[in-house]
PDB file of N, CA and C in Angstrom:
ATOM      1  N   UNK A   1      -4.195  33.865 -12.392  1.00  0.00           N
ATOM      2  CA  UNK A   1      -3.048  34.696 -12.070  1.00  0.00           C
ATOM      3  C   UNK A   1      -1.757  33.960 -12.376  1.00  0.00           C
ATOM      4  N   UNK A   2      -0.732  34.958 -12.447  1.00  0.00           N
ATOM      5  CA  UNK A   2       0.654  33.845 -13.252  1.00  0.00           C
ATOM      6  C   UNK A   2       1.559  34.342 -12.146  1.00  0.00           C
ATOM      7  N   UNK A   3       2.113  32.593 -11.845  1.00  0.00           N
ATOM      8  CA  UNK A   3       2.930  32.666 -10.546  1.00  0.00           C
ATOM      9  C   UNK A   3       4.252  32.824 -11.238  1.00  0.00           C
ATOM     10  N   UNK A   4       5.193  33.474  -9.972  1.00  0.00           N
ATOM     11  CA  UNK A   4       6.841  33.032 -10.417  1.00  0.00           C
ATOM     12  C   UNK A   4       7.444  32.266  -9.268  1.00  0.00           C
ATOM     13  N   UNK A   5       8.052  31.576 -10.068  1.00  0.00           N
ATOM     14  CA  UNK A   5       9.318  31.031  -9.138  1.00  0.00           C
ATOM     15  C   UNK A   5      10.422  32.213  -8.964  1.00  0.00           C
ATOM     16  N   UNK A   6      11.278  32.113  -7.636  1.00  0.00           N
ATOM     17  CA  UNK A   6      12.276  33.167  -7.615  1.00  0.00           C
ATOM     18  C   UNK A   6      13.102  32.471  -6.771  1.00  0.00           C
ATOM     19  N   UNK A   7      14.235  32.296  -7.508  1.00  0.00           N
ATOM     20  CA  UNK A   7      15.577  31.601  -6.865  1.00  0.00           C
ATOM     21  C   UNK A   7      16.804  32.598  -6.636  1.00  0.00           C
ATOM     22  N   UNK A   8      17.846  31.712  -5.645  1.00  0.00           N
ATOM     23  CA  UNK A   8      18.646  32.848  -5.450  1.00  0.00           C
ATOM     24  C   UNK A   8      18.680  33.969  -4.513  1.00  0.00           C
ATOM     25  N   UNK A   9      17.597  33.991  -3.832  1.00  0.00           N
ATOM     26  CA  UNK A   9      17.351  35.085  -2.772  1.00  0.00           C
ATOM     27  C   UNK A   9      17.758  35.038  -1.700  1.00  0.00           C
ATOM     28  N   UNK A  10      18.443  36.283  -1.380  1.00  0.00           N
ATOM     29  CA  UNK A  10      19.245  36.451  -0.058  1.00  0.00           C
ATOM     30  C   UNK A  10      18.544  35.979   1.041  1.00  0.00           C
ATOM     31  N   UNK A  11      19.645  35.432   1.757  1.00  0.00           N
ATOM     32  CA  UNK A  11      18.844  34.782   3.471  1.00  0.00           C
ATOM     33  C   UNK A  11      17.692  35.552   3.985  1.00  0.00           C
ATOM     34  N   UNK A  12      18.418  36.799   3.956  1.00  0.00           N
ATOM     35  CA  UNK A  12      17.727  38.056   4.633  1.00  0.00           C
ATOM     36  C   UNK A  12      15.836  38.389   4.191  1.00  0.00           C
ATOM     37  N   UNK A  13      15.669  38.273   2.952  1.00  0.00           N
ATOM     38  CA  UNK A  13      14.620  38.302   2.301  1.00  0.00           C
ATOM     39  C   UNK A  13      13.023  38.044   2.885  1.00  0.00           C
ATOM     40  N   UNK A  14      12.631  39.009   3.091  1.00  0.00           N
ATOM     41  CA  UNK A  14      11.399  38.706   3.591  1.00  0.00           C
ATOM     42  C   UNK A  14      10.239  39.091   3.020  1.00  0.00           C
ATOM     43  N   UNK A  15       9.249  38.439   3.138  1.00  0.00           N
ATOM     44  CA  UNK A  15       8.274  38.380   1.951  1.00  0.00           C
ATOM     45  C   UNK A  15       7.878  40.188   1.530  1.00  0.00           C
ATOM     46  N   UNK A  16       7.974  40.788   2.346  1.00  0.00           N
ATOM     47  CA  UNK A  16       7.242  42.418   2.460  1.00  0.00           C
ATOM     48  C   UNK A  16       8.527  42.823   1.071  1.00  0.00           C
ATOM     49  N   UNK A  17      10.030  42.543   1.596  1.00  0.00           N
ATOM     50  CA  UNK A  17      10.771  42.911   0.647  1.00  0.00           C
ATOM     51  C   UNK A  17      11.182  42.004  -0.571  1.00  0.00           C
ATOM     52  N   UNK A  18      10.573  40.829  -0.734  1.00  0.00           N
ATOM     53  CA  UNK A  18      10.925  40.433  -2.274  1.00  0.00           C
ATOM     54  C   UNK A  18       9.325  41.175  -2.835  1.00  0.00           C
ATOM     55  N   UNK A  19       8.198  41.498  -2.230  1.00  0.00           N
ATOM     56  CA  UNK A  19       6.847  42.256  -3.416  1.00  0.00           C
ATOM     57  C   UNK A  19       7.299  43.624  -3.444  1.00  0.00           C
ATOM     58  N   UNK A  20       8.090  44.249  -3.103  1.00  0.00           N
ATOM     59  CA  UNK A  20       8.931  45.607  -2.881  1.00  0.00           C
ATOM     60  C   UNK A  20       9.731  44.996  -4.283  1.00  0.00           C
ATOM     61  N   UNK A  21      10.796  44.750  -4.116  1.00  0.00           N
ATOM     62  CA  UNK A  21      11.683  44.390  -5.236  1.00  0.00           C
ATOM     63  C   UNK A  21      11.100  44.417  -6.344  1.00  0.00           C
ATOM     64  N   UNK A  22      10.148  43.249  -6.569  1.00  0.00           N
ATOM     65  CA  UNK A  22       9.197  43.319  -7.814  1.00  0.00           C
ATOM     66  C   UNK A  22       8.642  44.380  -8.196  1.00  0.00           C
ATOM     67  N   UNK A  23       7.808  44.915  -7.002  1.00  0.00           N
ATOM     68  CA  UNK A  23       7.171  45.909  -7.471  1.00  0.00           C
ATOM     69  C   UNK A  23       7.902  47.641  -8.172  1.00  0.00           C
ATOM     70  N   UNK A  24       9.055  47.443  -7.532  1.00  0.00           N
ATOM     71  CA  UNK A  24       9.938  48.744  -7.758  1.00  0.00           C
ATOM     72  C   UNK A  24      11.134  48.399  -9.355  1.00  0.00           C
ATOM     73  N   UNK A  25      10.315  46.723  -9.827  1.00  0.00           N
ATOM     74  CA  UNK A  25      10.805  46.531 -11.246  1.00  0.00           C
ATOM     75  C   UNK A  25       9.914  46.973 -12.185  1.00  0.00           C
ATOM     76  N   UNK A  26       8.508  47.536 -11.240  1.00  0.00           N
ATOM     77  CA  UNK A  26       7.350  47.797 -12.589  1.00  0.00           C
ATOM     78  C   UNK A  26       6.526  46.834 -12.424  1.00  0.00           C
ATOM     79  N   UNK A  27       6.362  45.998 -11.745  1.00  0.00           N
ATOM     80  CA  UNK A  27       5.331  44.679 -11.668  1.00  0.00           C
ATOM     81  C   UNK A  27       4.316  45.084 -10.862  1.00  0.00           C
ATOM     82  N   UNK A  28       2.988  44.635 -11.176  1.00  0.00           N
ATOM     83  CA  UNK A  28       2.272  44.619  -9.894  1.00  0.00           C
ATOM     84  C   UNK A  28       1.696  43.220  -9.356  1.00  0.00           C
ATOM     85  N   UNK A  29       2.057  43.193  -7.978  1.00  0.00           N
ATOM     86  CA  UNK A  29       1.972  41.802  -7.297  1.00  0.00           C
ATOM     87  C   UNK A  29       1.107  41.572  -6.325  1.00  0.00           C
ATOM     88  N   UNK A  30       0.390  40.296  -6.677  1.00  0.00           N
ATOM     89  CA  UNK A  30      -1.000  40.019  -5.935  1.00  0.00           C
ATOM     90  C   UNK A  30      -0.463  39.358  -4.101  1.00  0.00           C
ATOM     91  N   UNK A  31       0.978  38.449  -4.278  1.00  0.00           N
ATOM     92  CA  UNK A  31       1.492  38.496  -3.200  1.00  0.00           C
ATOM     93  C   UNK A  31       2.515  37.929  -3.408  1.00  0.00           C
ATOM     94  N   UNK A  32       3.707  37.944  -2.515  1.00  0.00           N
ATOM     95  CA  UNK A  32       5.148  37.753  -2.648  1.00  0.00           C
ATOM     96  C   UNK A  32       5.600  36.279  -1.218  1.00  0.00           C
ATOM     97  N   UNK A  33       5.704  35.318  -1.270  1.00  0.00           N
ATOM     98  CA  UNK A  33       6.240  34.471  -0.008  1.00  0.00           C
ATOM     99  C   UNK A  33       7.856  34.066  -0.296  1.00  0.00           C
ATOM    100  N   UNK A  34       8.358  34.045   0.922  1.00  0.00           N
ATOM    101  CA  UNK A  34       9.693  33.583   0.864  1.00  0.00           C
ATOM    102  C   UNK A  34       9.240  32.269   1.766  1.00  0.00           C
ATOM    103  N   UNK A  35       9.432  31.351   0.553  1.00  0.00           N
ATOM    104  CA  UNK A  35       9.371  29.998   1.775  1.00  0.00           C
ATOM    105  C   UNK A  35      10.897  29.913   2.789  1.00  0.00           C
ATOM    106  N   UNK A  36      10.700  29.297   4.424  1.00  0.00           N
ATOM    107  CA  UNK A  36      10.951  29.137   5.193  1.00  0.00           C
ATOM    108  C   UNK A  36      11.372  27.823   5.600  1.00  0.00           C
ATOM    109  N   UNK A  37      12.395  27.155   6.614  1.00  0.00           N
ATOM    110  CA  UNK A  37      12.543  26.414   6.920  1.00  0.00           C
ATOM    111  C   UNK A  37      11.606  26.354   8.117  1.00  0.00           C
ATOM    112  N   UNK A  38      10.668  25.216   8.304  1.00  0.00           N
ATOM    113  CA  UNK A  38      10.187  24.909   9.225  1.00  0.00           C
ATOM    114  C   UNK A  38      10.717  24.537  10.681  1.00  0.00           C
ATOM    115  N   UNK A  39      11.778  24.325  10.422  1.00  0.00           N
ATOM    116  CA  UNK A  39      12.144  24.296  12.049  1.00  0.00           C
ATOM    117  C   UNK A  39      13.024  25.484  12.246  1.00  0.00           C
ATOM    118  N   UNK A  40      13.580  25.996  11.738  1.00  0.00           N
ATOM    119  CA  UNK A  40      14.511  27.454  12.056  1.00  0.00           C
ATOM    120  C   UNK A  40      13.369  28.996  11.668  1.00  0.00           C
ATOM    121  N   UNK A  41      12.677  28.616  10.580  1.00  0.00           N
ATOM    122  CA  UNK A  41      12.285  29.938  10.229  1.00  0.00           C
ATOM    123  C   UNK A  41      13.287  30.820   9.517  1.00  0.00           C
ATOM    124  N   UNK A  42      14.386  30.028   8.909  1.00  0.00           N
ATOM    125  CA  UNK A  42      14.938  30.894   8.168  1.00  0.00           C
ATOM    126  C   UNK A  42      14.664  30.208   6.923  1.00  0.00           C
ATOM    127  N   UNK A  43      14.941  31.524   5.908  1.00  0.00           N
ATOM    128  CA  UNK A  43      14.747  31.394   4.430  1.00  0.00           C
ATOM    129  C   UNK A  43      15.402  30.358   4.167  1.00  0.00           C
ATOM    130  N   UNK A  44      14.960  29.716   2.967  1.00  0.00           N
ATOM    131  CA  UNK A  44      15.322  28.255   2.171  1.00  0.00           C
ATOM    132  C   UNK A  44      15.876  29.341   1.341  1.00  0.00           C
ATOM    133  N   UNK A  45      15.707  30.205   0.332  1.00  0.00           N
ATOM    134  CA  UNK A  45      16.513  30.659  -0.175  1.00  0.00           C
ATOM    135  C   UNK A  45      15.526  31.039  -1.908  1.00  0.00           C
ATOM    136  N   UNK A  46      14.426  30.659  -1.948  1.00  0.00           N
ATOM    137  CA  UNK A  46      13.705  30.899  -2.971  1.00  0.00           C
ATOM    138  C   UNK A  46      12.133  30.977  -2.520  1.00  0.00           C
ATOM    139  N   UNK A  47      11.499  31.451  -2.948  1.00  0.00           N
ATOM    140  CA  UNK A  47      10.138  31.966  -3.180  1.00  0.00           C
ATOM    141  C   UNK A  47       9.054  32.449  -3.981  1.00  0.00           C
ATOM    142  N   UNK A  48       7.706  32.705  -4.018  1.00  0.00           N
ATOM    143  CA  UNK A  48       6.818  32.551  -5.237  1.00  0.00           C
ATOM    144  C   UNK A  48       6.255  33.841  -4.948  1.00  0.00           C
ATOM    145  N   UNK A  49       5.821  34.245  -6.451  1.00  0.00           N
ATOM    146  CA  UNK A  49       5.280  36.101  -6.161  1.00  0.00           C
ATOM    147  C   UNK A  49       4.583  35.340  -7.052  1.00  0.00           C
ATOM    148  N   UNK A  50       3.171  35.549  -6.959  1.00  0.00           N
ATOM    149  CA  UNK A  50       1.641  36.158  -7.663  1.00  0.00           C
ATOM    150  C   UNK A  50       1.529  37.498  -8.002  1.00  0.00           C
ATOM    151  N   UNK A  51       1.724  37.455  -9.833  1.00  0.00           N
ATOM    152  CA  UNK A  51       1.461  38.423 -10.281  1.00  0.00           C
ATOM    153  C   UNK A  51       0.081  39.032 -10.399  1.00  0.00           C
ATOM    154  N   UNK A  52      -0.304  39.945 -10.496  1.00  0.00           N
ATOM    155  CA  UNK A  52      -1.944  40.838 -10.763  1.00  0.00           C
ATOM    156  C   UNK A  52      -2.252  40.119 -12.227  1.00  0.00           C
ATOM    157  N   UNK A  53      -3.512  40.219 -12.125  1.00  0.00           N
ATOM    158  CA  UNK A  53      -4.012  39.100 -13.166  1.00  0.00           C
ATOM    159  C   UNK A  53      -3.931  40.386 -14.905  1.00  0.00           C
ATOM    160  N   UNK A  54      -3.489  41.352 -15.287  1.00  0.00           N
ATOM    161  CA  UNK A  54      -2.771  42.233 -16.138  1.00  0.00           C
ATOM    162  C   UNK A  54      -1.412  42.072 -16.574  1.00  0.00           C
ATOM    163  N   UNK A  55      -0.515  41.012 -16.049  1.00  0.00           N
ATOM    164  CA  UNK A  55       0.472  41.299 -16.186  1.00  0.00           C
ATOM    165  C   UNK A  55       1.023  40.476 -17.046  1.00  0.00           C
ATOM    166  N   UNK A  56       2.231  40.890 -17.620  1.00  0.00           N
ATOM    167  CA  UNK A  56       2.736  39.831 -18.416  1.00  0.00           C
ATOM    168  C   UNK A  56       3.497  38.613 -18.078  1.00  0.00           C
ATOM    169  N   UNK A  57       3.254  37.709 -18.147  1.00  0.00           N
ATOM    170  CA  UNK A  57       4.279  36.460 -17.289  1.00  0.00           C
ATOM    171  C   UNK A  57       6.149  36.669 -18.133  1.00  0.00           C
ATOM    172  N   UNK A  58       6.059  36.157 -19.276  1.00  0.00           N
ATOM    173  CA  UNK A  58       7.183  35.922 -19.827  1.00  0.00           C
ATOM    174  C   UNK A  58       7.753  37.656 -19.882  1.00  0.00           C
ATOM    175  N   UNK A  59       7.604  38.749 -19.905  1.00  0.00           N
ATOM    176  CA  UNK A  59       7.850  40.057 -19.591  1.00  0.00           C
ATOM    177  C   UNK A  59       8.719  39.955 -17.866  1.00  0.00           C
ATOM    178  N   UNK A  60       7.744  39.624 -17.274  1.00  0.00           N
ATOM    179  CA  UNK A  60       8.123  40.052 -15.667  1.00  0.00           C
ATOM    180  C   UNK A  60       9.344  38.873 -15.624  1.00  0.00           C
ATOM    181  N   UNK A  61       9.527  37.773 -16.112  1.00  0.00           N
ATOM    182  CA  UNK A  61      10.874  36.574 -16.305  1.00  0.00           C
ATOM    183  C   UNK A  61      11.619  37.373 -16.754  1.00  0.00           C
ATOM    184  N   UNK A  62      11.367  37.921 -18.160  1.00  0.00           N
ATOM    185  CA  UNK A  62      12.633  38.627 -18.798  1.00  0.00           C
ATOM    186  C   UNK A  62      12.786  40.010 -18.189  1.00  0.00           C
ATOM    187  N   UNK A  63      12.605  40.983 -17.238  1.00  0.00           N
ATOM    188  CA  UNK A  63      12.511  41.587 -16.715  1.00  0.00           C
ATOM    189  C   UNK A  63      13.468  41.548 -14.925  1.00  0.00           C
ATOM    190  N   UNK A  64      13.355  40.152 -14.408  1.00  0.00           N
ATOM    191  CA  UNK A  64      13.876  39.835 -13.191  1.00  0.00           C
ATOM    192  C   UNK A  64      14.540  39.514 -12.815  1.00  0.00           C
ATOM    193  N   UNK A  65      14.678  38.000 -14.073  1.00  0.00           N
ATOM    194  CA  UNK A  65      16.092  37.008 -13.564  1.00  0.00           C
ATOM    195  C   UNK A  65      16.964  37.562 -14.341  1.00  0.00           C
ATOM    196  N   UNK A  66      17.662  37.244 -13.403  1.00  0.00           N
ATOM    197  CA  UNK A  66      19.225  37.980 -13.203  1.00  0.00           C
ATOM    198  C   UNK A  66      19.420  39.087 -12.225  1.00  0.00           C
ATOM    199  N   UNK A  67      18.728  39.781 -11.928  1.00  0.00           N
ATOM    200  CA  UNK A  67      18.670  40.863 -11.203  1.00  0.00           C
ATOM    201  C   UNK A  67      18.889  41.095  -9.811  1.00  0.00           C
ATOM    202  N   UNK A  68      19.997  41.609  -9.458  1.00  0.00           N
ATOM    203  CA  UNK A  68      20.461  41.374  -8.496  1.00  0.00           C
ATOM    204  C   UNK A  68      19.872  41.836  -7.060  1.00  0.00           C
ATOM    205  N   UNK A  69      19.580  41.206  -6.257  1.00  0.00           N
ATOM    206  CA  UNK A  69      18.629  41.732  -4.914  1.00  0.00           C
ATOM    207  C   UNK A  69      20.232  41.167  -3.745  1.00  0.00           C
ATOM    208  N   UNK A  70      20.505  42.556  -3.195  1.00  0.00           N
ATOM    209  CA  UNK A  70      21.260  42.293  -2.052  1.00  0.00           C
ATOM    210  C   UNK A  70      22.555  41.752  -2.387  1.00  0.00           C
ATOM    211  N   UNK A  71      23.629  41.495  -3.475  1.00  0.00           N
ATOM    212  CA  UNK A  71      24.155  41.334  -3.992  1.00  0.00           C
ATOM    213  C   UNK A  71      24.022  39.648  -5.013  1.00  0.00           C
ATOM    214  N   UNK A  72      22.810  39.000  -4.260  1.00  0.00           N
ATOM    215  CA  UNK A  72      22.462  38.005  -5.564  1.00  0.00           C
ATOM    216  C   UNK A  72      22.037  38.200  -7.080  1.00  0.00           C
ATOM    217  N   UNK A  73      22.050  37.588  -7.840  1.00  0.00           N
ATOM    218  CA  UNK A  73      21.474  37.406  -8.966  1.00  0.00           C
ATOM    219  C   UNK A  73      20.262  36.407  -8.880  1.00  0.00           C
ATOM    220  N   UNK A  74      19.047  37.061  -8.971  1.00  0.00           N
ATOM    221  CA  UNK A  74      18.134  36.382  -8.989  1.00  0.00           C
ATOM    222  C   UNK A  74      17.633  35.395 -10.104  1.00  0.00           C
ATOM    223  N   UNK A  75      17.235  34.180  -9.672  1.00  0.00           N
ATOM    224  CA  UNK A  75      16.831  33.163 -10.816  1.00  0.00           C
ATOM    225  C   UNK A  75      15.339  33.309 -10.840  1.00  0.00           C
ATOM    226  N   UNK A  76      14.309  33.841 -12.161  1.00  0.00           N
ATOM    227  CA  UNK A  76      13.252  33.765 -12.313  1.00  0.00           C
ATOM    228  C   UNK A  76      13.221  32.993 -13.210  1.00  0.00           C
ATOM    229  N   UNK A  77      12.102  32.278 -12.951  1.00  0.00           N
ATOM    230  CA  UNK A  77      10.895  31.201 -13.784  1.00  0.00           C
ATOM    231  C   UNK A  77       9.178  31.286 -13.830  1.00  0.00           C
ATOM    232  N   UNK A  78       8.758  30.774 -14.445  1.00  0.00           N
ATOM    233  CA  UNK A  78       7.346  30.681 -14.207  1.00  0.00           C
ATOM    234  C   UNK A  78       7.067  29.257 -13.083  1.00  0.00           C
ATOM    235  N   UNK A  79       6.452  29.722 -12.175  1.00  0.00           N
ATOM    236  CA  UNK A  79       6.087  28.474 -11.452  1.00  0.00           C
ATOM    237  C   UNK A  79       5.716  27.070 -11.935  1.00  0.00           C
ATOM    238  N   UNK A  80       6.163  26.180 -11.873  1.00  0.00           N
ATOM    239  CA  UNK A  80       5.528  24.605 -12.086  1.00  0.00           C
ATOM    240  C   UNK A  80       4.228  24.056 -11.159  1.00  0.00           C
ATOM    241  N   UNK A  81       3.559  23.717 -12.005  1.00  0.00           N
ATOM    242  CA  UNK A  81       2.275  23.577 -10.334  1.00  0.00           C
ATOM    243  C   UNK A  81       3.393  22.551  -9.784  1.00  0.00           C
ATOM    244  N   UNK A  82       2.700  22.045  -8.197  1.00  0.00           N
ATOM    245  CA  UNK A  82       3.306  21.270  -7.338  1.00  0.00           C
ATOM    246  C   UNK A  82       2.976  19.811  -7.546  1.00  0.00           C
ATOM    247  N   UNK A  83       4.291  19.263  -7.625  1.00  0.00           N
ATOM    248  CA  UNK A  83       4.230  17.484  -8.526  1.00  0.00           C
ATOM    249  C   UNK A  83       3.397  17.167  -7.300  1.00  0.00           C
ATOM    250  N   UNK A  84       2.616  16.036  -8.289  1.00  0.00           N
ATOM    251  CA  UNK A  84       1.545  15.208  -7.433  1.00  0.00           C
ATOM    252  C   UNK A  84       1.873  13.767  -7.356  1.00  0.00           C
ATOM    253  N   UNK A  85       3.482  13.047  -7.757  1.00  0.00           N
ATOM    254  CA  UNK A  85       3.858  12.224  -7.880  1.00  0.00           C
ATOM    255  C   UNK A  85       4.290  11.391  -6.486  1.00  0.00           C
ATOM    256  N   UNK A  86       4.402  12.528  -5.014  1.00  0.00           N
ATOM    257  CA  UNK A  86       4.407  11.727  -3.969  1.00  0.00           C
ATOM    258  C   UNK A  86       2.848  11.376  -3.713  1.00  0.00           C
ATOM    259  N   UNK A  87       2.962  10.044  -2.935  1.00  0.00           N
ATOM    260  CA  UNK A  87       1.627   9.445  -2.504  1.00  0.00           C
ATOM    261  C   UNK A  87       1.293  10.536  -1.427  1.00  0.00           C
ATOM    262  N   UNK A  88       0.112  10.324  -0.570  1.00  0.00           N
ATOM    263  CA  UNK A  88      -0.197  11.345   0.520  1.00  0.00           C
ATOM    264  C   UNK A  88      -0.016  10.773   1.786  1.00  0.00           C
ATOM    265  N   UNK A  89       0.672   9.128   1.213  1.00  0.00           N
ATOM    266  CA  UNK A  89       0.752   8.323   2.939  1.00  0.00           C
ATOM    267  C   UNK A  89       2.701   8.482   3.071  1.00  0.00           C
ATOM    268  N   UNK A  90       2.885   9.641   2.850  1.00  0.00           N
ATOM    269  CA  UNK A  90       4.135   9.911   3.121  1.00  0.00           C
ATOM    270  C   UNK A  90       5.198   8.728   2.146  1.00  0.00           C
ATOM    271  N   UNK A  91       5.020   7.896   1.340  1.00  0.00           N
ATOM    272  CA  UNK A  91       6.021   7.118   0.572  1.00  0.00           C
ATOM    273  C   UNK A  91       6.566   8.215  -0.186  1.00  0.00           C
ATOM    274  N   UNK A  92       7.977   8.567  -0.269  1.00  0.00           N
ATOM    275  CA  UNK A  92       8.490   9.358  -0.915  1.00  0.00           C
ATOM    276  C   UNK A  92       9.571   8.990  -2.336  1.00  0.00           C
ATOM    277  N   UNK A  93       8.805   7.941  -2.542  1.00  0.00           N
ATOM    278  CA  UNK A  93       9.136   7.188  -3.726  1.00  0.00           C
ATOM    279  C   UNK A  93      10.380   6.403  -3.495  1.00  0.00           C
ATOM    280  N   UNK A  94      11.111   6.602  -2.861  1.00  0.00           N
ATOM    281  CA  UNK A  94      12.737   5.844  -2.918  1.00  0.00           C
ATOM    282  C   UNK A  94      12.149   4.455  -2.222  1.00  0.00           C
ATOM    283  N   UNK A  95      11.609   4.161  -1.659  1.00  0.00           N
ATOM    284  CA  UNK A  95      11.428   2.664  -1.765  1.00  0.00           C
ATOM    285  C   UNK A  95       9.495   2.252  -1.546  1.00  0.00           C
ATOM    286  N   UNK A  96       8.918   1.422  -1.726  1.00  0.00           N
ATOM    287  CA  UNK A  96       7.947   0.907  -2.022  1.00  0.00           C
ATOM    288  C   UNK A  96       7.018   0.752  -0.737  1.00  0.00           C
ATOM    289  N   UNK A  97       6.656   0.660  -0.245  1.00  0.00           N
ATOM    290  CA  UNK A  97       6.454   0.633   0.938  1.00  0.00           C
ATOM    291  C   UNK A  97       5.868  -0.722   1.243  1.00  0.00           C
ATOM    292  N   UNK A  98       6.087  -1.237   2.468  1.00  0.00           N
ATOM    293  CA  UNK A  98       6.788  -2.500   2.440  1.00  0.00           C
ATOM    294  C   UNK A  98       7.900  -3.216   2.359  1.00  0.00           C
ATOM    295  N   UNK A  99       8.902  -2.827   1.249  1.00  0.00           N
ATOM    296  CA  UNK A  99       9.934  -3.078   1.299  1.00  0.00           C
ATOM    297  C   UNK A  99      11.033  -2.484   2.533  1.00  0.00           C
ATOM    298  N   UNK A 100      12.140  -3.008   2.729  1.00  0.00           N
ATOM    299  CA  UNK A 100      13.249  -2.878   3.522  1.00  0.00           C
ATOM    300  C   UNK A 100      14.256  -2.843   2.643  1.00  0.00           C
ATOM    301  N   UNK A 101      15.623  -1.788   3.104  1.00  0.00           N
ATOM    302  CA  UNK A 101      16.830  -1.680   2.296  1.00  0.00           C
ATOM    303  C   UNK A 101      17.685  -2.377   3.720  1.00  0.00           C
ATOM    304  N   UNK A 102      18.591  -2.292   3.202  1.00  0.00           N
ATOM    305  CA  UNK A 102      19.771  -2.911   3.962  1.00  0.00           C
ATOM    306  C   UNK A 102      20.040  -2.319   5.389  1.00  0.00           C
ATOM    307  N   UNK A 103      19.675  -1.582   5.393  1.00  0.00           N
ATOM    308  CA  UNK A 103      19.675  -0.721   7.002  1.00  0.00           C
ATOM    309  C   UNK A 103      19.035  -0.844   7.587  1.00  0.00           C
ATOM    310  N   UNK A 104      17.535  -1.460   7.252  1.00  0.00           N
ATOM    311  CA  UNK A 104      16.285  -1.278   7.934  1.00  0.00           C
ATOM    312  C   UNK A 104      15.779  -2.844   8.098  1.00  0.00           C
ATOM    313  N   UNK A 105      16.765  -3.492   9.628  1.00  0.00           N
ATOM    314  CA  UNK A 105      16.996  -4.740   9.619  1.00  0.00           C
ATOM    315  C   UNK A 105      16.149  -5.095  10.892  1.00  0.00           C
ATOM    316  N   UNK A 106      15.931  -6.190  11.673  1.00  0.00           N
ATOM    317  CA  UNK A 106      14.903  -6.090  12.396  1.00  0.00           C
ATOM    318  C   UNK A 106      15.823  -7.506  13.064  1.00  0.00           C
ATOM    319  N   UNK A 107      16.118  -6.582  14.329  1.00  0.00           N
ATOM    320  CA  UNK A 107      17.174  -7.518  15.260  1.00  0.00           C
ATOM    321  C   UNK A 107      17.183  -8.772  16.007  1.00  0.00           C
ATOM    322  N   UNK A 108      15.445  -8.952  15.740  1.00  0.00           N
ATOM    323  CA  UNK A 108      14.513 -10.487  16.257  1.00  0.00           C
ATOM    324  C   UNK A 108      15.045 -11.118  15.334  1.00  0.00           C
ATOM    325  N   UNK A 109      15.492 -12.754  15.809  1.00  0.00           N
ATOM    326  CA  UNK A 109      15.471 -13.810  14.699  1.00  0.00           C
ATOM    327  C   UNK A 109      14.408 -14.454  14.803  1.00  0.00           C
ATOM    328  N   UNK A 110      14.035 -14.700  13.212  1.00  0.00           N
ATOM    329  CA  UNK A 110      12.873 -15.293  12.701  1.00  0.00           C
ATOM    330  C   UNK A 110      13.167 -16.602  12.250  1.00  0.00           C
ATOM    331  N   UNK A 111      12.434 -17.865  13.144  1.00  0.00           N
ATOM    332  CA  UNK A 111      12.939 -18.784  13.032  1.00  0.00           C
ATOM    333  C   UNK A 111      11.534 -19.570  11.905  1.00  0.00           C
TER     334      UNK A 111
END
């Protein structure tokens, strides 16, 4: 199935109404999420629709983005799978683990 990315989407946006949107562009959609902030539960502001495995990917792009939902202009893409470049022990690459930056000082003297 061919995912989209969808940027640009109003706060308001909830998953029932971005597969509405799509679907009332002519698409048919296997499912629509508006990702969420985990601690508020409000929209981050972009989200992924699964198209029906019939559909055209680069059609439903040229078809969407731009298109205004709620007075945005929507940004469509084809989804990127999800980088596998963070480790899974939470190192989020900016420093090595093990290492210390300048902030992360340790107030015992080591004699």
């Amino acid at each position: 199935m061919a995912r989209l990315f969808v940027g640009n989407l109003p706060h308001s946006a909830t998953d029932s109404a971005l597969q509405e949107f799509v679907t009332a562009a002519g698409f048919q959609v296997a499912s629509a999420v508006v990702i969420r902030d985990k601690m508020t539960g409000d929209s981050r502001g972009f989200g992924f629709v699964e198209l029906a495995e019939n559909e055209d990917v680069q059609r439903a792009i040229e078809g969407l983005n731009g298109q205004p939902m709620e007075g945005r202009r929507l940004t469509v893409n084809e989804a990127r799978p999800q980088r596998s470049d963070f480790s899974r022990s939470g190192d989020r690459g900016g420093r090595h683990q093990g290492q210390r930056d300048r902030g992360d000082f340790d107030r015992r003297r080591r004699f």
